[in-house]
N, C-alpha and C. Protein backbone atom coordinates (compact mmCIF):
# COMPACT_ATOMS: atom_id res chain seq x y z
N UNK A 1 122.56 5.11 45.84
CA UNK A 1 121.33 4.38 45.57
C UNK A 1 120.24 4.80 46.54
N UNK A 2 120.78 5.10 47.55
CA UNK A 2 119.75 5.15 49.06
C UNK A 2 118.63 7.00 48.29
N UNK A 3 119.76 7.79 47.86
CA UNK A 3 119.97 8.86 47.46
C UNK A 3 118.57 9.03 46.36
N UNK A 4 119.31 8.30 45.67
CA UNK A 4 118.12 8.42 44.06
C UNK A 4 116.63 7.98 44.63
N UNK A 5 116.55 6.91 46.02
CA UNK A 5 115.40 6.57 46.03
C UNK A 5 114.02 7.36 46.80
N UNK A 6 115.44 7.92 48.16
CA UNK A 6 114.40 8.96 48.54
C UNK A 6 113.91 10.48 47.42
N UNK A 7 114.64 10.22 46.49
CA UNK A 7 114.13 11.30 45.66
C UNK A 7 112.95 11.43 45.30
N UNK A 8 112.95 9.83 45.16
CA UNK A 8 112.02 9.67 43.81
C UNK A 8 110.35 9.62 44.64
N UNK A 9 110.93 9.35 45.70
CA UNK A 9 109.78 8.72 46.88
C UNK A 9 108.62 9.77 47.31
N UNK A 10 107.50 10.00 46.75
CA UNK A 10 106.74 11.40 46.69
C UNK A 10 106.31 11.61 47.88
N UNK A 11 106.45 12.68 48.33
CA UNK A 11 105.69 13.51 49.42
C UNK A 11 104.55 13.16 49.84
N UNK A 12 104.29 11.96 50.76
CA UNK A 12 102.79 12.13 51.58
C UNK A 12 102.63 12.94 52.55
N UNK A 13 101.02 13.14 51.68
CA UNK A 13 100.19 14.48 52.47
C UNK A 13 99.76 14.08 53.74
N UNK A 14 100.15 14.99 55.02
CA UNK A 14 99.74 14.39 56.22
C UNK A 14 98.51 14.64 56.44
N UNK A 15 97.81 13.04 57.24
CA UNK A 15 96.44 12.84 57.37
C UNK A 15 95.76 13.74 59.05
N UNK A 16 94.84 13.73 59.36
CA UNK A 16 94.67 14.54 60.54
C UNK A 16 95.26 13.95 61.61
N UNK A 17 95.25 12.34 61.66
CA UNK A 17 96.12 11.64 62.61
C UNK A 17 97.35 11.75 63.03
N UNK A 18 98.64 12.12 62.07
CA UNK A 18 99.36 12.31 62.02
C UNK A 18 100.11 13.77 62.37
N UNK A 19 98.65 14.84 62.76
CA UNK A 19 99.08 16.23 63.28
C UNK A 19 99.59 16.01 64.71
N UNK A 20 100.80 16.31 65.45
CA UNK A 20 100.79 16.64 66.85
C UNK A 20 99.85 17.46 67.53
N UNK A 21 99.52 16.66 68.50
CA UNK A 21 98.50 17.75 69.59
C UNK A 21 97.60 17.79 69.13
N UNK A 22 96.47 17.21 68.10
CA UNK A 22 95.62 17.41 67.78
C UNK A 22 94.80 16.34 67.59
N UNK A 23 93.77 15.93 67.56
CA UNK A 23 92.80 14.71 67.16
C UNK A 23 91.92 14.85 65.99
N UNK A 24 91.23 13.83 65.26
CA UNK A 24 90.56 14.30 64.09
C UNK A 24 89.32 15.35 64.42
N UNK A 25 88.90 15.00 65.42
CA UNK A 25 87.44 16.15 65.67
C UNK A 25 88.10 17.69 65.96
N UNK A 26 89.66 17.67 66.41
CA UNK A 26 89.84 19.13 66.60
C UNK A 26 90.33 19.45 64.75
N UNK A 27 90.53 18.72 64.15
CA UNK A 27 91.03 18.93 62.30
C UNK A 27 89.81 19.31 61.82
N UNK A 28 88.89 18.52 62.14
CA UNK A 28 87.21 18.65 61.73
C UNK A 28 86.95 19.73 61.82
N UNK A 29 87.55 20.59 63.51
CA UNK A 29 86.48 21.90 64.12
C UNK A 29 87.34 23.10 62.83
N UNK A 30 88.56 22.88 63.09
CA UNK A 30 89.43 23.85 62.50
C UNK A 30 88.65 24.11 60.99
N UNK A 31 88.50 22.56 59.93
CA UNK A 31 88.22 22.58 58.81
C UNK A 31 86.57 23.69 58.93
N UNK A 32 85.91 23.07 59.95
CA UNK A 32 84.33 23.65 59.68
C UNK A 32 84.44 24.99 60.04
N UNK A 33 85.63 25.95 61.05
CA UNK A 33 85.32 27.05 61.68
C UNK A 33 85.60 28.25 60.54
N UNK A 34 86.05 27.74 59.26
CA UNK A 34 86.43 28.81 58.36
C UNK A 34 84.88 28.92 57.48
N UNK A 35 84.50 27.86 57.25
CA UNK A 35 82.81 27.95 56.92
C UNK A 35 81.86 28.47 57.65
N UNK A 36 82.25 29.02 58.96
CA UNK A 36 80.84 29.21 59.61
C UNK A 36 80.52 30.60 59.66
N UNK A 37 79.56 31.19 59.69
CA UNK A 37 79.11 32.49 59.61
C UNK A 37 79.71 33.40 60.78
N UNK A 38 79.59 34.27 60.37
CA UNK A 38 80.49 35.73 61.93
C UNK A 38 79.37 35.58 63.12
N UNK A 39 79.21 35.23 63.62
CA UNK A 39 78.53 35.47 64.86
C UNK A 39 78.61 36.84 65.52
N UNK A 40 79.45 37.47 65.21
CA UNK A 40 79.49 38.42 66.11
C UNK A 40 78.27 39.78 65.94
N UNK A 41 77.61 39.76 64.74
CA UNK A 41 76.44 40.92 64.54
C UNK A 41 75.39 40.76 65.44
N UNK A 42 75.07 39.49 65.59
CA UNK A 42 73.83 38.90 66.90
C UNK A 42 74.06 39.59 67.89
N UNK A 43 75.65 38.98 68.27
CA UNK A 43 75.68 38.83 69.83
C UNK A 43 76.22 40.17 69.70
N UNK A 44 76.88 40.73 68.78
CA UNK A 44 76.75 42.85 69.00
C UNK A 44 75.53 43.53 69.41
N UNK A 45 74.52 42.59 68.57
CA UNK A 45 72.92 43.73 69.00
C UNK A 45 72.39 43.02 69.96
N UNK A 46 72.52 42.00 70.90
CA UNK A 46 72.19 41.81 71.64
C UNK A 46 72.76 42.45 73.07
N UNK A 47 74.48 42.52 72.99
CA UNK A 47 74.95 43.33 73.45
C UNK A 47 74.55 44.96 73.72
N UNK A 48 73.87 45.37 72.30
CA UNK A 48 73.98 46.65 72.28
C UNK A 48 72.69 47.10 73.37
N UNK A 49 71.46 46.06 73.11
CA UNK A 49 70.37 46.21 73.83
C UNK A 49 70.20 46.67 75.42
N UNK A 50 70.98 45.44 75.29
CA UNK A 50 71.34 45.30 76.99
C UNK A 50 72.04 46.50 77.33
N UNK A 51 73.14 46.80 76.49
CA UNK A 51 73.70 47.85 77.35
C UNK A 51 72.98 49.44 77.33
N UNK A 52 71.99 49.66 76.49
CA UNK A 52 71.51 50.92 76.60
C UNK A 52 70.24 50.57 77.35
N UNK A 53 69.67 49.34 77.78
CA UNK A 53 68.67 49.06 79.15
C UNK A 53 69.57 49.53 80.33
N UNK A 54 70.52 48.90 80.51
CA UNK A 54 71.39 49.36 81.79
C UNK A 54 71.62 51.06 82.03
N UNK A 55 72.18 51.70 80.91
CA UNK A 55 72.30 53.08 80.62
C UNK A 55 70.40 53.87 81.11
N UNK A 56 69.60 53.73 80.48
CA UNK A 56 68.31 54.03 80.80
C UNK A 56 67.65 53.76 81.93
N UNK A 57 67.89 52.20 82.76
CA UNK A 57 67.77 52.69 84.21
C UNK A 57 68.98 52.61 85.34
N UNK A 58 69.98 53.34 84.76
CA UNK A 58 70.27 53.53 85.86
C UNK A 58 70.74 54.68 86.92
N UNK A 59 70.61 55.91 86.20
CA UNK A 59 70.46 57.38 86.41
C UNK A 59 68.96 57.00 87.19
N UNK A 60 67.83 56.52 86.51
CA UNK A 60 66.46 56.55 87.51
C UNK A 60 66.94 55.45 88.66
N UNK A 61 67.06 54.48 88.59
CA UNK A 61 67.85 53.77 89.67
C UNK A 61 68.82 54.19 90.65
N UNK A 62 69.60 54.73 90.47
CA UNK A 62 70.54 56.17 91.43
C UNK A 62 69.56 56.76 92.56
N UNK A 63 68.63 57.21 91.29
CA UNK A 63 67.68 58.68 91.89
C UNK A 63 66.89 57.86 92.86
N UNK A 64 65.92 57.06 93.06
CA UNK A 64 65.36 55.91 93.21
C UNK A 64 66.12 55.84 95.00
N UNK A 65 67.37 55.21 94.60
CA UNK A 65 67.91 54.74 95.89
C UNK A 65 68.02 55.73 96.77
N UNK A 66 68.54 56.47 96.00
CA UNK A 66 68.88 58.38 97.09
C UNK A 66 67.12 58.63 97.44
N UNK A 67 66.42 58.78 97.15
CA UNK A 67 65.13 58.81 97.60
C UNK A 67 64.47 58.05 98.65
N UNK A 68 64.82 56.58 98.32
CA UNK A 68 65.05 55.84 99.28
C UNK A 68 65.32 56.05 100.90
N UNK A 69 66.44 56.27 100.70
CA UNK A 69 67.46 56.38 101.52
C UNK A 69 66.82 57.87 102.36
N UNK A 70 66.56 58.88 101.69
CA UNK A 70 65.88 60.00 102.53
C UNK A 70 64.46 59.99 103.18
N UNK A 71 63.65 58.89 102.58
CA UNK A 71 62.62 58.86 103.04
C UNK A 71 62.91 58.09 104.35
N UNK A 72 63.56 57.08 104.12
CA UNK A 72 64.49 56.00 105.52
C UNK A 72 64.13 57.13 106.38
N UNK A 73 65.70 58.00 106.21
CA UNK A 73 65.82 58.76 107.34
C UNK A 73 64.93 59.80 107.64
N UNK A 74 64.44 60.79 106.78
CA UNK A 74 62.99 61.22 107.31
C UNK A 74 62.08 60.88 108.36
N UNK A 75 61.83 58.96 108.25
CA UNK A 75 60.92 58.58 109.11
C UNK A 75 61.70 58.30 110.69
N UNK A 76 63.22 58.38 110.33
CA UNK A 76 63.71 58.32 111.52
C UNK A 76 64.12 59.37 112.54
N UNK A 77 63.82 60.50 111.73
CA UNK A 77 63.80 61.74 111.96
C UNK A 77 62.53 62.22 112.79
N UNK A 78 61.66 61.76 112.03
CA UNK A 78 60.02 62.14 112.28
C UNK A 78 59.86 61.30 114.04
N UNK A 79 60.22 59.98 113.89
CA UNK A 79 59.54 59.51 115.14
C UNK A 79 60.85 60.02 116.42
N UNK A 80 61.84 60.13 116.06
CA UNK A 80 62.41 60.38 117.08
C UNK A 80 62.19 62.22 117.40
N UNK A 81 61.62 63.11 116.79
CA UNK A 81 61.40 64.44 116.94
C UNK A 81 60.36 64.17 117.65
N UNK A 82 59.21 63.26 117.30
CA UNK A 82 57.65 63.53 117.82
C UNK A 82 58.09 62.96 119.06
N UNK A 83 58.91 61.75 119.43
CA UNK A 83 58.52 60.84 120.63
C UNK A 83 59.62 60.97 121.53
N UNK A 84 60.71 61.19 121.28
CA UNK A 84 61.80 61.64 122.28
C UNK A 84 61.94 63.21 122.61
N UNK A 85 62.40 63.85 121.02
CA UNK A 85 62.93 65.39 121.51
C UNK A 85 61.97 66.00 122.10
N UNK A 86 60.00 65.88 121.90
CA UNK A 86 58.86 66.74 122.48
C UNK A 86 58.90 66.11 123.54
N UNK A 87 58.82 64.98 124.66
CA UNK A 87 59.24 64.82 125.84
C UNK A 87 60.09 65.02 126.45
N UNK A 88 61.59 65.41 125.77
CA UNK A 88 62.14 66.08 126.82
C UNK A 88 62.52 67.84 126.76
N UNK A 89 61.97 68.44 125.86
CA UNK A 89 61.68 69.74 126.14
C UNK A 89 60.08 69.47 127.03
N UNK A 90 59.24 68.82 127.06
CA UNK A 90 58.30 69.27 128.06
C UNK A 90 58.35 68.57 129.14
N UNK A 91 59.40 67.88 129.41
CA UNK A 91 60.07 67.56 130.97
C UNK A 91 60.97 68.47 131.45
N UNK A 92 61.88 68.96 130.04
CA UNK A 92 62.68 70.02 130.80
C UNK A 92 62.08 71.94 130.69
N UNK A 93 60.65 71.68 130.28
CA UNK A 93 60.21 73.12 129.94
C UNK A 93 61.06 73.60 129.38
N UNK A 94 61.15 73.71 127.86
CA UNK A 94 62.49 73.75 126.82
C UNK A 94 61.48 74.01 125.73
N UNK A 95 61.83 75.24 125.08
CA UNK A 95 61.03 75.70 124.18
C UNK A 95 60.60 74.64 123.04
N UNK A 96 59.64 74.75 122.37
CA UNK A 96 59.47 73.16 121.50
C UNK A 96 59.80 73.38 120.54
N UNK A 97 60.08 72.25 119.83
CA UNK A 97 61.05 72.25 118.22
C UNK A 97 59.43 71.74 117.52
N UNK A 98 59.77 72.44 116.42
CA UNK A 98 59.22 72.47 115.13
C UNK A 98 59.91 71.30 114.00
N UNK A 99 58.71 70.01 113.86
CA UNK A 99 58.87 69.05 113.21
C UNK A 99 58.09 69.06 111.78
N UNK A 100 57.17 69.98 111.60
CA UNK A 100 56.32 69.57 110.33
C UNK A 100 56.70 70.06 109.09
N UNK A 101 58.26 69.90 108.98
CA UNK A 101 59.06 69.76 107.62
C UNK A 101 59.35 67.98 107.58
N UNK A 102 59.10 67.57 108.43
CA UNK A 102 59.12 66.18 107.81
C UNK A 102 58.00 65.32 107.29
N UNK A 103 56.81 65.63 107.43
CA UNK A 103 55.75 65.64 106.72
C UNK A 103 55.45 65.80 105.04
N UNK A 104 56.58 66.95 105.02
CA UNK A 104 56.93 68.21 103.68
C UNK A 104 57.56 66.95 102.71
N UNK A 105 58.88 66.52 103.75
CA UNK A 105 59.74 65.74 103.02
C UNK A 105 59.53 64.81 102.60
N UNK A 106 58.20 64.01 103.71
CA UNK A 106 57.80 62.57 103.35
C UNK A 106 56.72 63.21 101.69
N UNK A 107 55.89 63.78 101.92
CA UNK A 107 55.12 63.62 100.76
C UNK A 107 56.26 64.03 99.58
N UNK A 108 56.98 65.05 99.19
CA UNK A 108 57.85 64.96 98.05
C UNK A 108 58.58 63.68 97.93
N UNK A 109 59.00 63.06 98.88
CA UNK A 109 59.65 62.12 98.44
C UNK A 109 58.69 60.86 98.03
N UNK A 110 57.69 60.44 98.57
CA UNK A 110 56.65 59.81 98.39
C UNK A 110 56.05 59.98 96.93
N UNK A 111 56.04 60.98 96.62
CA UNK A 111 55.52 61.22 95.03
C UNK A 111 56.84 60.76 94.16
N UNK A 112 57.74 61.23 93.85
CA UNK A 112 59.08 60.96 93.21
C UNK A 112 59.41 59.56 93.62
N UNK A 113 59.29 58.42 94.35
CA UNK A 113 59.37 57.38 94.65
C UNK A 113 58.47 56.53 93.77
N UNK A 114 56.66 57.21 94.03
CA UNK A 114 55.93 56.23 93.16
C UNK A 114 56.12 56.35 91.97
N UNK A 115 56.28 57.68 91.70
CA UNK A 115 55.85 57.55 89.84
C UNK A 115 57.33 57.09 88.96
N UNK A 116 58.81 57.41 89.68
CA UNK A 116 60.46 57.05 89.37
C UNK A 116 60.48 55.73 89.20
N UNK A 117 59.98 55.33 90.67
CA UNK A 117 59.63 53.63 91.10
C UNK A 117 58.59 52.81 89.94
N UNK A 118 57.68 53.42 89.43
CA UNK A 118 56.45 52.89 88.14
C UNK A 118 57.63 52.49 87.36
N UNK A 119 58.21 53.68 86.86
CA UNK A 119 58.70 53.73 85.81
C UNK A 119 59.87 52.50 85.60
N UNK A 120 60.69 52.22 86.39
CA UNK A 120 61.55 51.14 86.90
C UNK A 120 60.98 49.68 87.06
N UNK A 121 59.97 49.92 87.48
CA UNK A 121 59.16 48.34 87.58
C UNK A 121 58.27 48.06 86.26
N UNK A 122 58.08 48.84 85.34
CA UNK A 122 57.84 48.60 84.29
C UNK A 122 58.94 47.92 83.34
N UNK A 123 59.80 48.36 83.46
CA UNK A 123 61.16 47.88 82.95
C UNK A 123 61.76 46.65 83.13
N UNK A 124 61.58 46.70 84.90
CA UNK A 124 61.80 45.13 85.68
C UNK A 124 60.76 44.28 84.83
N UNK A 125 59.55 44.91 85.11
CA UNK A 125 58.49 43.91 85.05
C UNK A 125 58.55 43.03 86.27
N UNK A 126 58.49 44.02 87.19
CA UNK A 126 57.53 43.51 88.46
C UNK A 126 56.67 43.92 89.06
N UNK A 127 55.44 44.86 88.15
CA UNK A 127 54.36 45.08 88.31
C UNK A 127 53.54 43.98 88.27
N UNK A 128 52.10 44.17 88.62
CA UNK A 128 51.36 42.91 88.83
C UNK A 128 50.92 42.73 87.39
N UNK A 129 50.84 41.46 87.25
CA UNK A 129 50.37 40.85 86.01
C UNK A 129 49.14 39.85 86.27
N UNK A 130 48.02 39.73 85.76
CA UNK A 130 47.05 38.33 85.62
C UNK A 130 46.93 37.73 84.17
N UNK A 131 47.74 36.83 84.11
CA UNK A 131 47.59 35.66 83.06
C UNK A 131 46.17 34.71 83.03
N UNK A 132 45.53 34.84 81.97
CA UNK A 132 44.27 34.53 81.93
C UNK A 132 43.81 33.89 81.13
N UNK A 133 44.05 34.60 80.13
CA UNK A 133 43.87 34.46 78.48
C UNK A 133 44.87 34.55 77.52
N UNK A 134 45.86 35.44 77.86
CA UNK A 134 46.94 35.74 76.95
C UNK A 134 47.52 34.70 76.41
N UNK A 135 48.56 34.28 77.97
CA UNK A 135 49.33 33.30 77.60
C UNK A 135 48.76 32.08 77.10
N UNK A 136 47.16 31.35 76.48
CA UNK A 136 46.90 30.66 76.06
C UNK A 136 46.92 30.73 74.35
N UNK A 137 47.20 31.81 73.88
CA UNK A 137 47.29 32.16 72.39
C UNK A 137 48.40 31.89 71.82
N UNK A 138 48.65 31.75 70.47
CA UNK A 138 49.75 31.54 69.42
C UNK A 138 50.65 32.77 70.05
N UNK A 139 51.78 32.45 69.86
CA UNK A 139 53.30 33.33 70.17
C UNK A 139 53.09 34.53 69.52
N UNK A 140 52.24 34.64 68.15
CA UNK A 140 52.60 35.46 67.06
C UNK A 140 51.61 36.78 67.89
N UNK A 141 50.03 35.85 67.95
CA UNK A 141 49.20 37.03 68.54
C UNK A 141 49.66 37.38 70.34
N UNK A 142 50.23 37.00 70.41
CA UNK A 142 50.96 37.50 71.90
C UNK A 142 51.54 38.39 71.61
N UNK A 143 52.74 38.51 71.05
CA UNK A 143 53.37 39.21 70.63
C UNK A 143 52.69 40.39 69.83
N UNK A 144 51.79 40.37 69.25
CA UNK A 144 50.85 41.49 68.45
C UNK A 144 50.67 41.66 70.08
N UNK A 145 49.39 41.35 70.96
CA UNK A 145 48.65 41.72 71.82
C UNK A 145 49.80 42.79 73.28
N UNK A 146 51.57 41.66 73.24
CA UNK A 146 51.81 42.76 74.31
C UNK A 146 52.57 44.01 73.58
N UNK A 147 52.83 44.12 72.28
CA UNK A 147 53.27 45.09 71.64
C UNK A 147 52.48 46.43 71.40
N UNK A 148 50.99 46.31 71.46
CA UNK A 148 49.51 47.11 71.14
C UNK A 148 49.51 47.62 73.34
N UNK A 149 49.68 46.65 73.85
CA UNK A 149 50.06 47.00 75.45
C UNK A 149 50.40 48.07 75.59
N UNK A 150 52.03 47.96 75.54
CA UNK A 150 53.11 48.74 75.47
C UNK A 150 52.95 50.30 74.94
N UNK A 151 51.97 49.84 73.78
CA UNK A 151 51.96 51.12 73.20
C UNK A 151 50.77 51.83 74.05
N UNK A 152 50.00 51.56 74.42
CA UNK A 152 49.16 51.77 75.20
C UNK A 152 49.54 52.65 76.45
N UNK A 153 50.56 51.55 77.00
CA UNK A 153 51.23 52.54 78.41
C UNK A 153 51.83 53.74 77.92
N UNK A 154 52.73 53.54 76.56
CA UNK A 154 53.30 54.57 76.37
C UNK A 154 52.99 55.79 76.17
N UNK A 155 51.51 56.11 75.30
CA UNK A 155 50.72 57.36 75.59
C UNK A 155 50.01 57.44 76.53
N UNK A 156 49.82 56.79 77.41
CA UNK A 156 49.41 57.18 79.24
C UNK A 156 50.83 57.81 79.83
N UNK A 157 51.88 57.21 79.54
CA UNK A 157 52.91 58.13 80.61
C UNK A 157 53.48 59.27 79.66
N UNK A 158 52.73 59.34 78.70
CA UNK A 158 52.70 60.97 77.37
C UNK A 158 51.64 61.86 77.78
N UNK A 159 50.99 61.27 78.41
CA UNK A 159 49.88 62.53 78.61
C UNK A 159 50.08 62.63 80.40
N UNK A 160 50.91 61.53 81.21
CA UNK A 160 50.96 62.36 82.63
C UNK A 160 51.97 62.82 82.53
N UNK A 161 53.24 63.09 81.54
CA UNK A 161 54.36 63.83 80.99
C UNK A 161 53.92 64.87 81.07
N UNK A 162 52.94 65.53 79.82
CA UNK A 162 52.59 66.28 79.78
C UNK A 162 51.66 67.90 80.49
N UNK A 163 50.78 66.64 81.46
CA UNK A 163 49.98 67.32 82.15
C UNK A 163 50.34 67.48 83.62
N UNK A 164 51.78 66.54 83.54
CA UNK A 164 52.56 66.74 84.81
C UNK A 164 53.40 68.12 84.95
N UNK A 165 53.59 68.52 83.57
CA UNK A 165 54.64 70.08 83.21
C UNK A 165 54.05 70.83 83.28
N UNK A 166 52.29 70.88 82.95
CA UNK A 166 51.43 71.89 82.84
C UNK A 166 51.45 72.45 84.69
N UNK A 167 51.04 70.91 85.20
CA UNK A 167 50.59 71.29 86.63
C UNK A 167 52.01 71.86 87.60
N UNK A 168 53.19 71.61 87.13
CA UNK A 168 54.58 72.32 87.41
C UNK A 168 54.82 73.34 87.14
N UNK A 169 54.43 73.74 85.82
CA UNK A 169 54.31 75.23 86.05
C UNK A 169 53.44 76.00 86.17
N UNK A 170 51.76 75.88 86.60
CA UNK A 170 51.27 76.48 87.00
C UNK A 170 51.56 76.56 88.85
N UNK A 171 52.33 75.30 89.24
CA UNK A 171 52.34 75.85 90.53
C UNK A 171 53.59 76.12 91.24
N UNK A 172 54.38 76.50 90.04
CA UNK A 172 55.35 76.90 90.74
C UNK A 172 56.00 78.60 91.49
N UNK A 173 54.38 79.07 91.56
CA UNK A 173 54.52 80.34 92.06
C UNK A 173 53.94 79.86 93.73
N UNK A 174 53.60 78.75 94.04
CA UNK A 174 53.44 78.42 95.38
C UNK A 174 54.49 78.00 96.12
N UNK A 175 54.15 78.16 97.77
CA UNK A 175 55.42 77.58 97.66
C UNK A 175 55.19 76.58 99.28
N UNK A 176 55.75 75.73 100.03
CA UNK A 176 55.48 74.80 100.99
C UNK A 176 55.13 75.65 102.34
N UNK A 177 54.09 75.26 102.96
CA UNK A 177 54.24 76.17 104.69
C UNK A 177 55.06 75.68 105.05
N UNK A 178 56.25 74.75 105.68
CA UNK A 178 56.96 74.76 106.67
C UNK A 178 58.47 75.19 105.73
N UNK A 179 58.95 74.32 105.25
CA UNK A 179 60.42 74.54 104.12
C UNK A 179 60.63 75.47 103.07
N UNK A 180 59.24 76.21 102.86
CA UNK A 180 59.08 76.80 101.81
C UNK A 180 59.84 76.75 100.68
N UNK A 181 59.66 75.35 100.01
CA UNK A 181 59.65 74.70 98.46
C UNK A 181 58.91 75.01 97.72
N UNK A 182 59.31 74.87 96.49
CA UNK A 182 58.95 75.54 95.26
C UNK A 182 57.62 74.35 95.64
N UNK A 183 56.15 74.14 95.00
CA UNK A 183 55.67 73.56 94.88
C UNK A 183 56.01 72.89 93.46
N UNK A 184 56.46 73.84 92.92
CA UNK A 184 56.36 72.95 91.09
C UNK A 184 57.29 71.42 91.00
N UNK A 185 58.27 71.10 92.30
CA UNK A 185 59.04 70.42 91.96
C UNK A 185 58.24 68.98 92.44
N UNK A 186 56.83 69.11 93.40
CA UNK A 186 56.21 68.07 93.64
C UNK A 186 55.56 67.80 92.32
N UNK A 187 55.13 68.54 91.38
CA UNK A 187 54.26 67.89 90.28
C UNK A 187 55.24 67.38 89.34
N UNK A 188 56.51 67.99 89.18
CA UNK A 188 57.43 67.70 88.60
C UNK A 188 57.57 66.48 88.44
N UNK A 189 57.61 65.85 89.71
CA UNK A 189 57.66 64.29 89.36
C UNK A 189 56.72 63.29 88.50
N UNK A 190 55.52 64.04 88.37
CA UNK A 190 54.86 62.96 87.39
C UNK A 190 54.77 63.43 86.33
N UNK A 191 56.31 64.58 85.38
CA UNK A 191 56.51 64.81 84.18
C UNK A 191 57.42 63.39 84.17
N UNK A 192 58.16 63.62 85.40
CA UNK A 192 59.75 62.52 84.84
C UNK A 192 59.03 61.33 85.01
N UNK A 193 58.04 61.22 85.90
CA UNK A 193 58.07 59.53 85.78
C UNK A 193 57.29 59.23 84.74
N UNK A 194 56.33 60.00 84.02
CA UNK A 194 55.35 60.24 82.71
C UNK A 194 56.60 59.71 81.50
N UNK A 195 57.49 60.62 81.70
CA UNK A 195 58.77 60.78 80.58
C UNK A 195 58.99 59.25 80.45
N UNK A 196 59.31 58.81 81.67
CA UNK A 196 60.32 57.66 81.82
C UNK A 196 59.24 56.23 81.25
N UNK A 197 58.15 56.33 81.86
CA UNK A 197 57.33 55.48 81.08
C UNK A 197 57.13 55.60 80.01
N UNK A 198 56.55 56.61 79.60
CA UNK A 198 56.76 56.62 78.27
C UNK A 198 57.94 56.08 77.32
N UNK A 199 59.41 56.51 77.82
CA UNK A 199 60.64 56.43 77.00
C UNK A 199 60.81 54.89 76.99
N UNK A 200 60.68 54.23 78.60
CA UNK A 200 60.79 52.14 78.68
C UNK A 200 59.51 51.65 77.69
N UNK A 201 58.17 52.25 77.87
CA UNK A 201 57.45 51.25 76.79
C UNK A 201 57.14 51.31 75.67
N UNK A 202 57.74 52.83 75.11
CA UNK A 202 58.00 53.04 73.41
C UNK A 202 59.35 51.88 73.10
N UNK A 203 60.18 51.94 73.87
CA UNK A 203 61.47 51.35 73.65
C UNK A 203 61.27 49.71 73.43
N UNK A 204 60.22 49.05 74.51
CA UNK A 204 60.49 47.94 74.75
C UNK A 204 59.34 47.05 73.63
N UNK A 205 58.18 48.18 73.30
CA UNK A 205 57.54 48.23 72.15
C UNK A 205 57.70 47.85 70.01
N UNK A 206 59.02 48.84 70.31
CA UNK A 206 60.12 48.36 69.44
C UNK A 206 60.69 48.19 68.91
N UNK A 207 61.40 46.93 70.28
CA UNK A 207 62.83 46.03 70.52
C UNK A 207 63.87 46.64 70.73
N UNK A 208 64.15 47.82 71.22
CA UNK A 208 64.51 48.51 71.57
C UNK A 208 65.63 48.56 72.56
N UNK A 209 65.09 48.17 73.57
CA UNK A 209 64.76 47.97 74.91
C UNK A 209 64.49 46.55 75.46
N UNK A 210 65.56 45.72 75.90
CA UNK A 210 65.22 44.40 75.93
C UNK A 210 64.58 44.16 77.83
N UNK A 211 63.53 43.86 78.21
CA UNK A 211 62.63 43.31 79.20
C UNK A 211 63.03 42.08 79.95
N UNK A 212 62.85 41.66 81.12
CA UNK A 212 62.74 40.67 81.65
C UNK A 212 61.67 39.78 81.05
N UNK A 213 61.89 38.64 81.27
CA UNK A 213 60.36 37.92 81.24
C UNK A 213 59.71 37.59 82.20
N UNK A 214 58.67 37.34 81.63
CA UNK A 214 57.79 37.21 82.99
C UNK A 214 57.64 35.91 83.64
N UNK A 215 56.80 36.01 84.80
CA UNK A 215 57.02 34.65 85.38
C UNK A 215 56.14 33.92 84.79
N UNK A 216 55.04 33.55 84.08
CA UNK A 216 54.23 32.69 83.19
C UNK A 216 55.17 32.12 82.07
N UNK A 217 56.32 32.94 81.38
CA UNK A 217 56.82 32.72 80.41
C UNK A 217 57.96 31.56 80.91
N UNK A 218 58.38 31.63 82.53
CA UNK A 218 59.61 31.34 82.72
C UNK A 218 59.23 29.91 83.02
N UNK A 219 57.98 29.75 83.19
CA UNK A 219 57.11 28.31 83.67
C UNK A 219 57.06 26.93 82.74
């Protein structure tokens, strides 16, 4: 009898309460997570952005620091040649050393610093900015106004690209009085940093190239 009754006795469907380990809002999440759209195409191209900003400065960022770093020592070079080593060859009447390759070094590195360095702080966006007028406009014409920007910088660092290669190879039949360096590799630098501006504000122009924001925006 017991037999025939559980037979007959139909199968209830278990309610979310009745799941182990689980509560109705985690039955809920489970039920809604098969409805919800892939997320993952966003957060791929957002991903992707970022990672070819990182890729783009950071070969100039490298170069940047190593430049850095030589101009450092250059200047530590420079004052201790002028102010120690020439006093004691002319205390010890000691033939004099020849310092005005560091002069040589400071200006090459000085050029390749500013225009490498432009190019990087454009990117940062920690060049100087004056908020005036802009940021008082609709999002939409902002966005028109810093996009028309951008493009702006970008054929300025196209034409010191350009006229930076011209002036590299016309002078690269000169060459430095003290180190005797090619001269072409001082103009050189305002092809690459021409290049590099150009390449961050075509990119960031666009969307390309994802930017910091600025500090008005972050306010």
């Amino acid at each position: 009898m017991k037999n025939t009754q559980s037979e007959s006795t139909p199968t209830r469907r278990a309610s979310p309460g009745d799941l182990p380990f689980q509560s109705t809002s985690d039955v809920s999440d489970l039920d809604q997570s098969s409805n919800r759209p892939n997320s993952k195409t966003p957060e791929f191209g957002r991903g992707g952005k970022a990672r070819a900003r990182k890729i783009l400065a950071f070969l100039p960022k490298a170069l940047l620091a190593g430049l850095l770093i030589l101009a450092i020592l250059d200047m530590l070079a420079g004052v201790l040649l002028r102010y120690v080593v020439v006093a004691v060859t002319e205390y010890f009447d000691l033939p004099g050393v020849n310092f005005f390759w560091v002069e040589e070094v400071g200006e090459f590195t000085l050029a390749w610093l500013t225009l490498v360095g432009g190019a990087i702080a454009l990117l940062e966006r920690t060049h100087f900015e004056l908020a005036v007028l802009v940021h008082r406009l609709p999002e939409r014409i902002r966005r028109l106004i810093d996009r028309v920007n951008y493009w702006l910088i970008a054929g300025f660092g196209l034409l010191a690209a350009i006229y930076g290669w011209k002036l590299a190879a016309l002078n690269s039949v000169l060459l430095s009085p003290a180190l005797e360096i090619n001269l072409g590799w001082l103009y050189l630098s305002a092809a690459v940093g021409g290049a590099l501006i150009a390449i961050y504000a075509a990119g960031i122009a666009l969307g390309l190239i994802e930017r910091k924001a600025a500090a008005i925006e972050a306010l």
